[in-house]
Each structure stands twice: as structure tokens, then as C-alpha cells.
N, C-alpha and C. Protein backbone atom coordinates (compact mmCIF):
# COMPACT_ATOMS: atom_id res chain seq x y z
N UNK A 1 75.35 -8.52 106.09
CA UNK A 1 75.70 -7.21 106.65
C UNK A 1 76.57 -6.45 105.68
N UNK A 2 77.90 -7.43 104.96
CA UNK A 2 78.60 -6.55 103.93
C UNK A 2 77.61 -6.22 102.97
N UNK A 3 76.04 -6.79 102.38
CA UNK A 3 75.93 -6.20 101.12
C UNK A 3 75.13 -4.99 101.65
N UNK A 4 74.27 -5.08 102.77
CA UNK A 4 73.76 -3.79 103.08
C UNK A 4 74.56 -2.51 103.55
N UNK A 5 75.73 -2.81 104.01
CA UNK A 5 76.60 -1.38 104.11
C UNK A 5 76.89 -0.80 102.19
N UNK A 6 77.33 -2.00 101.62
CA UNK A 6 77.65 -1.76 100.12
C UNK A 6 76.52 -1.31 99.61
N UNK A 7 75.08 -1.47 99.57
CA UNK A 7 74.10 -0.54 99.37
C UNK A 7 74.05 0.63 99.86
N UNK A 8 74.25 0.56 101.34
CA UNK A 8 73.75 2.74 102.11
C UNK A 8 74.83 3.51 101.48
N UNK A 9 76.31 2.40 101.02
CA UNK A 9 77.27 3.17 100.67
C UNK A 9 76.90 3.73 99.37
N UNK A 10 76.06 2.68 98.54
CA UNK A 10 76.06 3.24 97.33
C UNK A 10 75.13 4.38 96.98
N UNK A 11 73.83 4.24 97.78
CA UNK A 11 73.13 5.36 97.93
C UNK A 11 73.60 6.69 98.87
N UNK A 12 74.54 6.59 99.42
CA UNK A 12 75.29 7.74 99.89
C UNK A 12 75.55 8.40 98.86
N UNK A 13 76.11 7.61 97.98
CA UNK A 13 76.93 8.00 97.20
C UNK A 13 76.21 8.87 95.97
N UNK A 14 74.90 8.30 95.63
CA UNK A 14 74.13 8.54 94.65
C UNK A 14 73.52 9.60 94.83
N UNK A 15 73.15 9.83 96.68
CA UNK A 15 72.66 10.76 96.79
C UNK A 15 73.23 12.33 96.46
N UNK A 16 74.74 11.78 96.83
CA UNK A 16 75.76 13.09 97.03
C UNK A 16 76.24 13.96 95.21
N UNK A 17 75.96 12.17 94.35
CA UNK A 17 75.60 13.26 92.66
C UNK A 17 75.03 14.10 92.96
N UNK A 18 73.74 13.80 92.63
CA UNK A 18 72.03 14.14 92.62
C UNK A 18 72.40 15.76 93.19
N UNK A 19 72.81 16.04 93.99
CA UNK A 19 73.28 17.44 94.89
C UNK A 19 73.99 18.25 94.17
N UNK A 20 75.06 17.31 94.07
CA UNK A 20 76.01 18.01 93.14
C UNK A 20 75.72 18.40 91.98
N UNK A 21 74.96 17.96 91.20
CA UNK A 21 74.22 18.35 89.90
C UNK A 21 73.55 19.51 90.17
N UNK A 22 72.43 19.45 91.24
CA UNK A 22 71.39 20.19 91.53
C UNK A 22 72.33 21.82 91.30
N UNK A 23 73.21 21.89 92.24
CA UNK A 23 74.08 22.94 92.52
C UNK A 23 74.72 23.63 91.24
N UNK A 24 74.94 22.31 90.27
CA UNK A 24 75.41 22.99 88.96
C UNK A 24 75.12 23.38 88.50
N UNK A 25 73.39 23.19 88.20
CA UNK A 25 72.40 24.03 87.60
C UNK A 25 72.14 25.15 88.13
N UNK A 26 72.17 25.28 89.25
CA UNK A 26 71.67 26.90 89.56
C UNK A 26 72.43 27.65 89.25
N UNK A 27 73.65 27.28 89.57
CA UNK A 27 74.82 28.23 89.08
C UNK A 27 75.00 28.66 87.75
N UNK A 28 74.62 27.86 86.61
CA UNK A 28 74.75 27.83 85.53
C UNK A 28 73.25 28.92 85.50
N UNK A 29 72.38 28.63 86.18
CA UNK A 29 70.97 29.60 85.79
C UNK A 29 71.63 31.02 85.97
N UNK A 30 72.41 31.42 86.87
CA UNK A 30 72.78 32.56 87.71
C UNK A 30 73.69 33.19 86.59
N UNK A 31 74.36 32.33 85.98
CA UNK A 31 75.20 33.27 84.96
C UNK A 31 74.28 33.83 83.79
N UNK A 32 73.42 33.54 83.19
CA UNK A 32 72.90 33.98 82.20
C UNK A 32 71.82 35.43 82.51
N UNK A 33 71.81 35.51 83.68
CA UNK A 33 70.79 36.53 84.14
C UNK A 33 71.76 37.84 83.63
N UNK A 34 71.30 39.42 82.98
CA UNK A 34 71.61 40.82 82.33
C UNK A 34 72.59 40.72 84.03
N UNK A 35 73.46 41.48 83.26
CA UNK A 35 74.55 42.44 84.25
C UNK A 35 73.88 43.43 84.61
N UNK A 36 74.20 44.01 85.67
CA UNK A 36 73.38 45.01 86.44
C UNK A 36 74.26 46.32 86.01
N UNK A 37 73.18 47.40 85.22
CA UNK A 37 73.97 47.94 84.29
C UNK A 37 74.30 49.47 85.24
N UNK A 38 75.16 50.55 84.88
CA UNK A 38 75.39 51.83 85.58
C UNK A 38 75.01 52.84 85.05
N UNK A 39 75.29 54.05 85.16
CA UNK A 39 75.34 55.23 84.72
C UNK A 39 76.28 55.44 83.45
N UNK A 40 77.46 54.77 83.79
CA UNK A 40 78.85 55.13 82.74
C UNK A 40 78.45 54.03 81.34
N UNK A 41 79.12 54.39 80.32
CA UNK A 41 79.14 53.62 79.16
C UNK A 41 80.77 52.57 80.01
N UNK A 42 80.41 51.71 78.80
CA UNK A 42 81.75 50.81 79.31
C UNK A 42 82.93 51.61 78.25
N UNK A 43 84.05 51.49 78.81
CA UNK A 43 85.66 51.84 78.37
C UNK A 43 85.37 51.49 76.79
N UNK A 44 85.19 50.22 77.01
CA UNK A 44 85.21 49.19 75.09
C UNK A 44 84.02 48.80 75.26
N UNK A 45 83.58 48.21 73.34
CA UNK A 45 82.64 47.32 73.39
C UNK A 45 82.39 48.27 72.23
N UNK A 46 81.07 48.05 71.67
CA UNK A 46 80.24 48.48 70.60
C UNK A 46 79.07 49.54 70.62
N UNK A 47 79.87 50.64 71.72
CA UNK A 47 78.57 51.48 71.72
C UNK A 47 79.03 52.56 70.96
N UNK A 48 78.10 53.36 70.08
CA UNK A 48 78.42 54.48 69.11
C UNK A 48 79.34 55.46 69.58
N UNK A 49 80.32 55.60 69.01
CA UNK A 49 81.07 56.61 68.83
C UNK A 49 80.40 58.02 69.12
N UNK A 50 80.91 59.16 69.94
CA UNK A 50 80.09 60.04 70.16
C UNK A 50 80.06 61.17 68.65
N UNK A 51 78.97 62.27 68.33
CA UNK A 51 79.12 62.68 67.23
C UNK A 51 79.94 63.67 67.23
N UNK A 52 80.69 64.31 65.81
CA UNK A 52 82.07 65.25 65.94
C UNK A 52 81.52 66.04 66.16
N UNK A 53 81.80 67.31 66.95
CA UNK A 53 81.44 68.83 67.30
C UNK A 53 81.87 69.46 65.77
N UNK A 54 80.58 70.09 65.36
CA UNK A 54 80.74 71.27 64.02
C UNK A 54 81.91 72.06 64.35
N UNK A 55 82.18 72.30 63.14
CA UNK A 55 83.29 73.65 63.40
C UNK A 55 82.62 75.03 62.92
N UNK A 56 82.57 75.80 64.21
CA UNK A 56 81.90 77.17 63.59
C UNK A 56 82.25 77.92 63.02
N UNK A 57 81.51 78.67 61.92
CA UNK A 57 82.33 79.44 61.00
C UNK A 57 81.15 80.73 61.02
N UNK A 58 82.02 81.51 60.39
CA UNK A 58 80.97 83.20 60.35
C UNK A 58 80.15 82.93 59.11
N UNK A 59 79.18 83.69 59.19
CA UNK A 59 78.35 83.72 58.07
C UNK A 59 79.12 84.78 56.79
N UNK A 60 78.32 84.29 55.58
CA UNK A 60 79.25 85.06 54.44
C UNK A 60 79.65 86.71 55.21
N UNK A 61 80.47 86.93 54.58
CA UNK A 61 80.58 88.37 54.54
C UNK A 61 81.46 88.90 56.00
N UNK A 62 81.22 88.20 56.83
CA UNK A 62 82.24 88.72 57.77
C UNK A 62 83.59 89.10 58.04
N UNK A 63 84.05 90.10 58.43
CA UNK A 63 85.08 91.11 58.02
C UNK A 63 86.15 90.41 59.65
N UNK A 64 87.36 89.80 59.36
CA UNK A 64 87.64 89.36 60.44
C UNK A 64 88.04 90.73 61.41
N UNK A 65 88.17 89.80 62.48
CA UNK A 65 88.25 91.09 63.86
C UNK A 65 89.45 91.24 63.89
N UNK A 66 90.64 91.10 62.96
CA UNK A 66 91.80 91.28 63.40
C UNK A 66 92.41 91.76 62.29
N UNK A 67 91.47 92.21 61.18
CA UNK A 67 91.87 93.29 59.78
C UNK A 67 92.20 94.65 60.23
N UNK A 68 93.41 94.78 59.63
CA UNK A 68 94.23 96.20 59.85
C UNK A 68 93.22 97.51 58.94
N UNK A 69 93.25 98.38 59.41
CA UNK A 69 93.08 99.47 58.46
C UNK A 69 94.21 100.82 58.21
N UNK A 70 94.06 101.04 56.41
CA UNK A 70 95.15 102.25 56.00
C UNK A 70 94.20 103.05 55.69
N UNK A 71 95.17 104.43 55.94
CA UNK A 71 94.34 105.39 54.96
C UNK A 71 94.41 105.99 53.89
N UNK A 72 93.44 106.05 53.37
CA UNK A 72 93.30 106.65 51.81
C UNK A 72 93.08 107.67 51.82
N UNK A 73 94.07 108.49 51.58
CA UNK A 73 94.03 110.38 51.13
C UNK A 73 94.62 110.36 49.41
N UNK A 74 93.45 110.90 48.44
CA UNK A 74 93.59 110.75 47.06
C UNK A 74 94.30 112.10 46.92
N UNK A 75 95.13 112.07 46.13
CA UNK A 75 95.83 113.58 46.07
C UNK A 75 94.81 114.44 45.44
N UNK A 76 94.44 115.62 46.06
CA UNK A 76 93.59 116.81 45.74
C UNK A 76 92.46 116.34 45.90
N UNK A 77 91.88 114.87 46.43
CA UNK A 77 90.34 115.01 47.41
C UNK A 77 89.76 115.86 48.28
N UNK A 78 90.89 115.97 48.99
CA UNK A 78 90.49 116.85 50.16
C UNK A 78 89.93 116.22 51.89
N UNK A 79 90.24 114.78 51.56
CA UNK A 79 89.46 114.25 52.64
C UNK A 79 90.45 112.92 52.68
N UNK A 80 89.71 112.38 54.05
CA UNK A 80 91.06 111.02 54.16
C UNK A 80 90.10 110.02 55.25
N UNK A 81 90.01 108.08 54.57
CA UNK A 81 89.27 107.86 55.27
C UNK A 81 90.12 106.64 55.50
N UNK A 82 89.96 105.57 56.31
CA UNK A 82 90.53 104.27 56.92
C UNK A 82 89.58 103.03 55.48
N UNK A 83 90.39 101.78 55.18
CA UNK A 83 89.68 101.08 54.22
C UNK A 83 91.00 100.10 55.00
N UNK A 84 90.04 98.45 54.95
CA UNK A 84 91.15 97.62 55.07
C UNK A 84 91.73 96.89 54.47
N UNK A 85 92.95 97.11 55.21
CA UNK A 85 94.28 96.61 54.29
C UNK A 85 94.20 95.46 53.33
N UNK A 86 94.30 95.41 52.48
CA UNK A 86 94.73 94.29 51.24
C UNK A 86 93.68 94.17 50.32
N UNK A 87 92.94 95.29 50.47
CA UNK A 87 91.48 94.91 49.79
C UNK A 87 91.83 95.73 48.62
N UNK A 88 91.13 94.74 47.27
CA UNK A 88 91.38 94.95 45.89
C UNK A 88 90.82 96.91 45.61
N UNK A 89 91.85 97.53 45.23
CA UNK A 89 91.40 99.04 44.85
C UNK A 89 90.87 99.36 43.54
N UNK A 90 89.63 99.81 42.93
CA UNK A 90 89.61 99.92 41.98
C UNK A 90 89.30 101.56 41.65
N UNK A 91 89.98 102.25 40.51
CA UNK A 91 89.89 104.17 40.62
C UNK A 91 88.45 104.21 40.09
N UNK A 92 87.62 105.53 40.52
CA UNK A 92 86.87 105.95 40.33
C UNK A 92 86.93 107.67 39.46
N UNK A 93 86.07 108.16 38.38
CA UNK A 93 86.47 109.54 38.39
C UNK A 93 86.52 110.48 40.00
N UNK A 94 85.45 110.06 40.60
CA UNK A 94 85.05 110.89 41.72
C UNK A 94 85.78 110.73 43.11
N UNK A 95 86.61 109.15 42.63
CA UNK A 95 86.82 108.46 44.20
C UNK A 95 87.81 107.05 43.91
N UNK A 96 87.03 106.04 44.50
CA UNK A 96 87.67 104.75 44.37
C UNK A 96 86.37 103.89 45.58
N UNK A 97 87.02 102.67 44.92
CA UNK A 97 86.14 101.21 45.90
C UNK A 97 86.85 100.56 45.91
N UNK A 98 86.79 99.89 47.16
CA UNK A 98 87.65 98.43 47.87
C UNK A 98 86.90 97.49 48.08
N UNK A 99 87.41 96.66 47.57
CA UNK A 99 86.36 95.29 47.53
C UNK A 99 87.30 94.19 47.78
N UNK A 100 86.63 93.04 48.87
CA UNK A 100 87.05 91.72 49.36
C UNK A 100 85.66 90.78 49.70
N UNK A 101 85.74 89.89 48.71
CA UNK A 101 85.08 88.23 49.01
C UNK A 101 83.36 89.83 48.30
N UNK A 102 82.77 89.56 49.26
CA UNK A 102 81.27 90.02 49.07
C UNK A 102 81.10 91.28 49.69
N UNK A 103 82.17 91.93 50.12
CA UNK A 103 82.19 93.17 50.83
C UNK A 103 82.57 94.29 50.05
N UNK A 104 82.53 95.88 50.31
CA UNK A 104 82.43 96.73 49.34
C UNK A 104 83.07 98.09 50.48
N UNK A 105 84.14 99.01 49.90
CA UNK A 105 84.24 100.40 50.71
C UNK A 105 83.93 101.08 49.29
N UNK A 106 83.37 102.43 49.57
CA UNK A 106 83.30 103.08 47.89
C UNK A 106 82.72 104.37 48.44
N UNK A 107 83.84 105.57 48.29
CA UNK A 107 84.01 106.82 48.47
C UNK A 107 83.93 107.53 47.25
N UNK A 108 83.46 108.47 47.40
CA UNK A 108 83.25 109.40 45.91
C UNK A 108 82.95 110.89 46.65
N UNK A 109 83.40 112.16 46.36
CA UNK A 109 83.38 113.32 46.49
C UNK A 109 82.46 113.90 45.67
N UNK A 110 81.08 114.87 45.81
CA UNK A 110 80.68 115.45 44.48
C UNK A 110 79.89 117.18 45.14
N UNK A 111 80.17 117.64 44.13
CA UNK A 111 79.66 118.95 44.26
C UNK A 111 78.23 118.72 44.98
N UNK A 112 78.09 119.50 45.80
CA UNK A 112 76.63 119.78 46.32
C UNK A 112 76.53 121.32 47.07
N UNK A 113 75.52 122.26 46.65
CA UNK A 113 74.74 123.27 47.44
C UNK A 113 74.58 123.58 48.61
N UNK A 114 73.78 122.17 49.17
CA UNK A 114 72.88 122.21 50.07
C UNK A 114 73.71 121.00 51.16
N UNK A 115 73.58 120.80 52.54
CA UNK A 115 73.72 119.96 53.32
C UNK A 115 72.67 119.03 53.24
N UNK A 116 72.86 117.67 53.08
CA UNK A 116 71.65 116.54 53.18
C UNK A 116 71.08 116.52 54.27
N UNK A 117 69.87 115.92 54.27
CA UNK A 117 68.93 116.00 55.74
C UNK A 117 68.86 114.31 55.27
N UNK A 118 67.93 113.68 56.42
CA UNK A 118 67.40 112.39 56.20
C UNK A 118 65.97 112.67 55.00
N UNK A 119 65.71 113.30 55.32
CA UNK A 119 64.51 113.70 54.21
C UNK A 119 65.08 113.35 52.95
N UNK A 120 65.79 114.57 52.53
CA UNK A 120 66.51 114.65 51.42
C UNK A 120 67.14 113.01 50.78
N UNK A 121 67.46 112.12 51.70
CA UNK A 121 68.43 110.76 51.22
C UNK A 121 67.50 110.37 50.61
N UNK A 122 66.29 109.80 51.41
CA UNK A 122 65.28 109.37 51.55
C UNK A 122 64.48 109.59 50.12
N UNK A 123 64.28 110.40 50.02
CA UNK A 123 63.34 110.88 48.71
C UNK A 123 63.95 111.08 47.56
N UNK A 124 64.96 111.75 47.74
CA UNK A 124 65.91 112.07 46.56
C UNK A 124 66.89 111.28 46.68
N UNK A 125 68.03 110.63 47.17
CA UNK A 125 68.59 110.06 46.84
C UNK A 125 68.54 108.58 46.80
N UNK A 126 67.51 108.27 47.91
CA UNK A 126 67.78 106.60 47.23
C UNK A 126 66.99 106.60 45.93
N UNK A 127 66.28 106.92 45.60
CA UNK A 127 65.81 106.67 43.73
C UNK A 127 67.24 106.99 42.54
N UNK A 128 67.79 107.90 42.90
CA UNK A 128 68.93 107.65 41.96
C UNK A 128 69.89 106.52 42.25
N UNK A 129 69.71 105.98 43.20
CA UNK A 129 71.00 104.80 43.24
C UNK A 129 70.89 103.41 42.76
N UNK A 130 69.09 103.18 42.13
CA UNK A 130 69.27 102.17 41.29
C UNK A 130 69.38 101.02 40.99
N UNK A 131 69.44 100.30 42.85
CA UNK A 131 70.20 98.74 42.76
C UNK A 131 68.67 98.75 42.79
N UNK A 132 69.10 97.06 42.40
CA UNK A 132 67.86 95.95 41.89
C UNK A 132 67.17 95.54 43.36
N UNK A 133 65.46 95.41 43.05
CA UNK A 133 64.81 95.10 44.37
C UNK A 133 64.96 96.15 45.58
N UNK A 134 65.47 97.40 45.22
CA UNK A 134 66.09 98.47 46.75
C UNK A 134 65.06 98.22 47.33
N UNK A 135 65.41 97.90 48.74
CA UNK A 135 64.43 98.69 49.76
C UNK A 135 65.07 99.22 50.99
N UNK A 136 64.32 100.21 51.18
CA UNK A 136 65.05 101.41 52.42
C UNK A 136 64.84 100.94 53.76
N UNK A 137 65.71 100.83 54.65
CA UNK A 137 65.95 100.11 55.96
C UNK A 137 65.45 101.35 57.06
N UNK A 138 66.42 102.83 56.92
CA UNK A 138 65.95 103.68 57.39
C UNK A 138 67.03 104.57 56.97
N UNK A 139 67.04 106.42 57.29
CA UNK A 139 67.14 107.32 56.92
C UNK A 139 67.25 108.01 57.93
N UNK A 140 68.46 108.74 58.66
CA UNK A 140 68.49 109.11 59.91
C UNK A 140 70.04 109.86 59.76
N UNK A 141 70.14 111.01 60.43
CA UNK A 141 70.90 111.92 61.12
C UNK A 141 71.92 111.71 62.22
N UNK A 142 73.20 111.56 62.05
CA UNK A 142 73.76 111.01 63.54
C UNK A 142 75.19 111.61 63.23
N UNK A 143 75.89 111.55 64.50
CA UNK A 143 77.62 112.23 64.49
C UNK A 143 78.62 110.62 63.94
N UNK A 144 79.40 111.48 63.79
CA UNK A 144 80.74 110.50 63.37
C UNK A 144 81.59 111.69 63.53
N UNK A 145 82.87 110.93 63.64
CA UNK A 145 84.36 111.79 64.37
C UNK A 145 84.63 112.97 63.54
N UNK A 146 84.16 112.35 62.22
CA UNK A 146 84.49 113.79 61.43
C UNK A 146 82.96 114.76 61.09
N UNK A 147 82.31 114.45 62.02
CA UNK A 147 81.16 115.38 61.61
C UNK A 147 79.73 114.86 61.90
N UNK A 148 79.14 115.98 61.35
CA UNK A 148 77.63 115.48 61.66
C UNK A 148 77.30 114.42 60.11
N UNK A 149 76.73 113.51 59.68
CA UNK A 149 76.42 112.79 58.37
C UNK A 149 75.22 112.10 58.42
N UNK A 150 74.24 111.96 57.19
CA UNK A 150 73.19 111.44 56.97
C UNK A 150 73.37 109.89 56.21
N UNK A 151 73.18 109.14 57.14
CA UNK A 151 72.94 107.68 56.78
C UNK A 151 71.90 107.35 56.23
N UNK A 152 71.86 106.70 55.42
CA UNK A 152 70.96 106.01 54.70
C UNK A 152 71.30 104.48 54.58
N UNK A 153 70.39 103.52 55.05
CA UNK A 153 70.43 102.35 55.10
C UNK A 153 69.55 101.59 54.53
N UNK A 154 69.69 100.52 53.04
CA UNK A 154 69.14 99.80 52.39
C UNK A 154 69.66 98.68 52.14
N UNK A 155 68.36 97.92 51.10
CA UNK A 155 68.71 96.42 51.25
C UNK A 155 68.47 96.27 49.28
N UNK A 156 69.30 95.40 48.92
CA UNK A 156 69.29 95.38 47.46
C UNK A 156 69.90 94.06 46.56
N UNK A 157 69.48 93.48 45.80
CA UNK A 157 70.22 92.13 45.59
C UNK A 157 71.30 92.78 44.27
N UNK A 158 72.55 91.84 44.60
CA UNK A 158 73.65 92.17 43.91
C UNK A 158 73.64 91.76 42.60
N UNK A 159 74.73 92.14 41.32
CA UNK A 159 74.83 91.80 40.62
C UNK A 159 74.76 89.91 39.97
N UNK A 160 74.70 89.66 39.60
CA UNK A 160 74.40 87.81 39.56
C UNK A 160 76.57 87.62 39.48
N UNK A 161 76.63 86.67 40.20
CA UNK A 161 78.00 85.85 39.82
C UNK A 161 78.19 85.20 38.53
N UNK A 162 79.53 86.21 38.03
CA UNK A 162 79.96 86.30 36.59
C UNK A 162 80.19 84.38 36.40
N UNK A 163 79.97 83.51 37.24
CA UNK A 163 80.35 82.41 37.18
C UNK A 163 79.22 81.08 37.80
N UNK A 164 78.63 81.57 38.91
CA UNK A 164 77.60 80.78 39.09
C UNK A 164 76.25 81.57 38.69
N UNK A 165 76.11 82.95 38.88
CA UNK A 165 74.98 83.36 38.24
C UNK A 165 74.15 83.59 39.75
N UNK A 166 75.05 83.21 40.99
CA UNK A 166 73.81 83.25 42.25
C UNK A 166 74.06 85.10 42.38
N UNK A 167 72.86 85.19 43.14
CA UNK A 167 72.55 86.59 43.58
C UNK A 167 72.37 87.05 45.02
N UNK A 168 73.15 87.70 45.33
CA UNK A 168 73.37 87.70 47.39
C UNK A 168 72.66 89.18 47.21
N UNK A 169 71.29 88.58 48.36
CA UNK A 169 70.66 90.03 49.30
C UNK A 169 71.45 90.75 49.84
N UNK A 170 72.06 92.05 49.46
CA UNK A 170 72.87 92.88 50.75
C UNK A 170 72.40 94.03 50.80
N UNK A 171 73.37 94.56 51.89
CA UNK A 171 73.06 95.71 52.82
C UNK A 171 74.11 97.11 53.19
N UNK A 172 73.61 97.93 52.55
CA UNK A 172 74.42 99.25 52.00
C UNK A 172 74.06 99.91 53.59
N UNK A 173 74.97 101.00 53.65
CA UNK A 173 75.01 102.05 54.79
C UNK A 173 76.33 103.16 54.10
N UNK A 174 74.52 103.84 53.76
CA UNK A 174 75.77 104.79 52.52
C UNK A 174 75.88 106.71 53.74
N UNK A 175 76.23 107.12 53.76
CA UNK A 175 76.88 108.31 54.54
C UNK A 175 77.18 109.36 53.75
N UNK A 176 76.53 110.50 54.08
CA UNK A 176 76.91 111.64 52.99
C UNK A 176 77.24 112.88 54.26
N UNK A 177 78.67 112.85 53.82
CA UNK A 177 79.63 114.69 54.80
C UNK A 177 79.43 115.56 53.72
N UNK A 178 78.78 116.65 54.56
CA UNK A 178 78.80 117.79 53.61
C UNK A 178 79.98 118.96 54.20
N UNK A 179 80.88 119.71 53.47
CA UNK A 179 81.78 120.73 54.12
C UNK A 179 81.29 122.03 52.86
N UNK A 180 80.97 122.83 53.19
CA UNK A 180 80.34 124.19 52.64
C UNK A 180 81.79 124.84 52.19
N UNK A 181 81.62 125.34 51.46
CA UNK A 181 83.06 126.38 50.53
C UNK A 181 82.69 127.36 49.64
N UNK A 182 83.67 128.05 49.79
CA UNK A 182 83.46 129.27 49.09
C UNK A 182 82.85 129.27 47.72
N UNK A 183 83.06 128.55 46.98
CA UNK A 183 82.69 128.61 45.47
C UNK A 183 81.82 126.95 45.37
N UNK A 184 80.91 127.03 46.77
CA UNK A 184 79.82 126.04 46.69
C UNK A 184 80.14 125.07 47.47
N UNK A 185 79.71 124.06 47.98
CA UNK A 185 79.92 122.92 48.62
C UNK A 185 80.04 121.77 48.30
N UNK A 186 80.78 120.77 48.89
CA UNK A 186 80.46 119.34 48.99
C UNK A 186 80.74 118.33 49.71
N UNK A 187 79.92 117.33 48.89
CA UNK A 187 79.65 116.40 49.67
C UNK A 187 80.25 114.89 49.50
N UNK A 188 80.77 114.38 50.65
CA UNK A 188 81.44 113.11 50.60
C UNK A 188 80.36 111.84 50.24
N UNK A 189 80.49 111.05 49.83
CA UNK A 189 79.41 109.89 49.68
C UNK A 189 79.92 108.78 50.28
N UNK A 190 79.79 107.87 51.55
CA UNK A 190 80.63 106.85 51.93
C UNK A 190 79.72 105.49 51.72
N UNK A 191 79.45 104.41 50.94
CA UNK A 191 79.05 103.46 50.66
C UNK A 191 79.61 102.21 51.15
N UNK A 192 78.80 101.26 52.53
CA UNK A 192 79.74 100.11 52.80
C UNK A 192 78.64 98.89 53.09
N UNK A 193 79.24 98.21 52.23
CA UNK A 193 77.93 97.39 51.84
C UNK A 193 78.72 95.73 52.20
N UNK A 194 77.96 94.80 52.38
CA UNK A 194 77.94 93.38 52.29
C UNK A 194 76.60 92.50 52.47
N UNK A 195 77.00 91.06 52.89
CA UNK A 195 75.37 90.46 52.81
C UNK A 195 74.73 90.75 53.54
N UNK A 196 73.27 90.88 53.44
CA UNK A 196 72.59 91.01 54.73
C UNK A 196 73.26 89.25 56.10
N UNK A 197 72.93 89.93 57.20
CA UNK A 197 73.12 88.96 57.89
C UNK A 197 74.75 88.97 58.03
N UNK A 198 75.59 89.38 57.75
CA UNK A 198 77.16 89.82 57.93
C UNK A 198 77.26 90.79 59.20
N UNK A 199 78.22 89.83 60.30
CA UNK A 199 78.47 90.53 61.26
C UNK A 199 79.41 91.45 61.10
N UNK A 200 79.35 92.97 60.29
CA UNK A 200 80.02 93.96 60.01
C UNK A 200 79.92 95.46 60.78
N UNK A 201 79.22 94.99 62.07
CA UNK A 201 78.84 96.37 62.75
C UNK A 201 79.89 97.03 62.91
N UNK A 202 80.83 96.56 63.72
CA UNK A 202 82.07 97.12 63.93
C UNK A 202 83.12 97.83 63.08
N UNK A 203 83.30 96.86 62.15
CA UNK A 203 83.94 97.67 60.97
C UNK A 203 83.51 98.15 60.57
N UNK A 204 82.25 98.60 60.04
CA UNK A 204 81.66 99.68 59.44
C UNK A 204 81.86 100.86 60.32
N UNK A 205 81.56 100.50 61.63
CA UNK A 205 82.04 101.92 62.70
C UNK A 205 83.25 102.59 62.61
N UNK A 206 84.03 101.58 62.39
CA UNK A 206 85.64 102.04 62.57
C UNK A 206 85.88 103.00 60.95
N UNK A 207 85.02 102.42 59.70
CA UNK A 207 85.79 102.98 58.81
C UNK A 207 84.97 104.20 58.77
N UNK A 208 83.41 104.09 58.99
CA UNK A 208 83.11 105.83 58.73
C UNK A 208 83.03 106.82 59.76
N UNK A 209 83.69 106.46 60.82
CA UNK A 209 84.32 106.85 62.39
C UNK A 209 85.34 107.72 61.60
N UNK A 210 86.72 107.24 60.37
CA UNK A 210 87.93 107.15 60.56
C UNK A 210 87.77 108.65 59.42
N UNK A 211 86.57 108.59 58.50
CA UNK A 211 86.40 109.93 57.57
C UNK A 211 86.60 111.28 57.95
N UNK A 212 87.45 111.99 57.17
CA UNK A 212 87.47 113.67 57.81
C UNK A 212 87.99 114.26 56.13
N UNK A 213 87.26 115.88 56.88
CA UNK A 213 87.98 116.42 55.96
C UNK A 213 89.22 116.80 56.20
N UNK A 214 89.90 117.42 55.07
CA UNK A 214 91.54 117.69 55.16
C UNK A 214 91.38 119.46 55.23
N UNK A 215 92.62 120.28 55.95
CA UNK A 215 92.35 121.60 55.57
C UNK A 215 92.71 121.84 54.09
């Protein structure tokens, strides 16, 4: 009787491994199964770094929005226009030009007869002006503060860089005031040029807005 209890005991016993094993394995199966994944990236770990946001910048030629303008009255011109501040002056017989980075102001006074029409720019004057590749944008009649003036708008590649030799497409919006006088007339020439593609609408408004004659 003792060896058969010492047997059921031992197969009790054997049985109760056997279980216990069984149990270890599943558990052990259960860990290796993928994590059940979310929406969110995790806090840490090895997932890519997100990419840096560009920093936006203006295209060449843009005239910032927060440039002051002075005015230029040449003694015995006769006329007085806004140019902004700090921009390199260089004298002209007729006038002067202001120039910064790829941008251009360039006033000149000259005897004239006749009041310009768009016709007149158009035919006659853009052929005398000469830049390389010109081509005419358009030719049109419109007010500004100091008057009625004929715009002329073209496109022309610049001189080559005294240093790299590159050549920038730009874009003139030249303005001619005519004031009639006794011993003949004339006429203002307002030239404001930069690259094509230069967000310069505004300033160009403001400076040939700012032109008048003087009594």
C-alpha cells in the first residue's frame, strides 16, 4: 500500500511539471507576438527626426517693406521726387541714379516740344534706349500724383557682373512728365528697374506717386 501511494504521489507530481511547463510556453509564445501599434509615434526610439522647415526668403531684387524714402530736389531741376534712403547716388549731367543690390532709381530732365503719348514711347523711344535683348512689356497712359505720365514697360538683360560675369533678366518702368514752358518744354524721364520676378510693385508706386514739378 506504501509503494502505491509513493507512485500516485509521484505521478501527481509529474503530472503537475508537465502543466507547469505547458503554461510556460505559451506565455513565452505570447511575448514575442508585434505590439499593437497607434496613431502617435513613440516619445523615444529610432524613428526619423522630422525635416527642418526652409527659411523663406524674397526673391532677388526685393525692396524691403520697411525702406524709408527722401527726397531729391537737385538745385535748379525744377522737380522733386522720393528715392530710398541709403541707396548709393551716382550724378548725372541731366539728373542722377540710385542704385542698391540689383535695383535702379534714375531721373534725368530733358528738353522736349511735344507731350509723349504711348505711341510716341513705343516707337520712338524705346529704340533709343538700347539695352541688350529689349523687349516691350507695354506702353500706356495713366495718372500719378504729380500728373498725367506715359509708362513704358520693358524687359532687358543687364550688364554681365564685373566679377562673376552672370547676367540678370530685368524689368524697367520708365515714366516720362511733360510740363510745357515758355521757351519750350520738358520732360522728366523716371527709370525704375530690377529683376524680373522682384516683388517691387509697391515701391515703384510710392516713388513715381512721390514725382512733381516745383513752381
Amino acid at each position: 500500500m506504501r509503494v502505491k501511494s509513493m507512485l500516485a504521489a509521484g505521478a501527481l507530481m509529474a503530472a503537475a511539471a508537465a502543466a507547469a511547463g505547458g503554461c510556460g510556453s505559451g506565455a513565452s509564445s505570447s511575448r514575442t507576438a508585434p505590439p499593437a501599434t497607434s496613431g502617435h509615434a513613440p516619445a523615444t526610439g529610432g524613428s526619423a527626426a522630422p525635416a527642418p522647415v526652409e527659411t523663406e526668403s524674397n526673391p532677388p531684387g526685393d525692396i524691403p517693406d520697411n525702406t524709408a524714402y527722401v527726397p531729391f530736389r537737385p538745385a535748379g531741376g525744377g522737380y522733386e521726387v522720393k528715392v530710398p534712403e541709403g541707396w548709393a547716388r551716382t550724378g548725372l549731367p541731366t539728373g542722377a541714379v540710385f542704385t542698391d543690390k540689383l535695383n535702379s532709381v534714375r531721373v534725368e530732365v530733358v528738353p522736349a516740344s511735344t507731350a509723349p503719348t504711348a505711341q510716341s514711347a513705343r516707337a520712338g523711344e524705346a529704340p533709343k534706349i538700347g539695352a541688350a535683348k529689349m523687349t516691350v512689356v507695354k506702353a500706356e497712359s495713366l495718372q500719378r500724383n504729380g500728373g498725367t505720365a506715359v509708362r513704358l514697360v520693358y524687359r532687358f538683360d543687364s550688364a554681365p557682373d564685373p566679377v562673376t560675369g552672370k547676367v540678370v533678366r530685368d524689368e524697367a518702368e520708365r515714366y516720362e512728365f511733360f510740363k510745357a514752358g515758355h521757351q519750350g518744354g520738358r520732360e522728366a524721364v523716371l527709370t525704375l528697374s530690377g529683376p524680373v520676378g522682384a516683388d517691387n510693385v509697391d515701391p515703384w508706386r510710392t516713388v513715381s506717386n512721390s514725382f512733381r514739378w516745383l513752381p
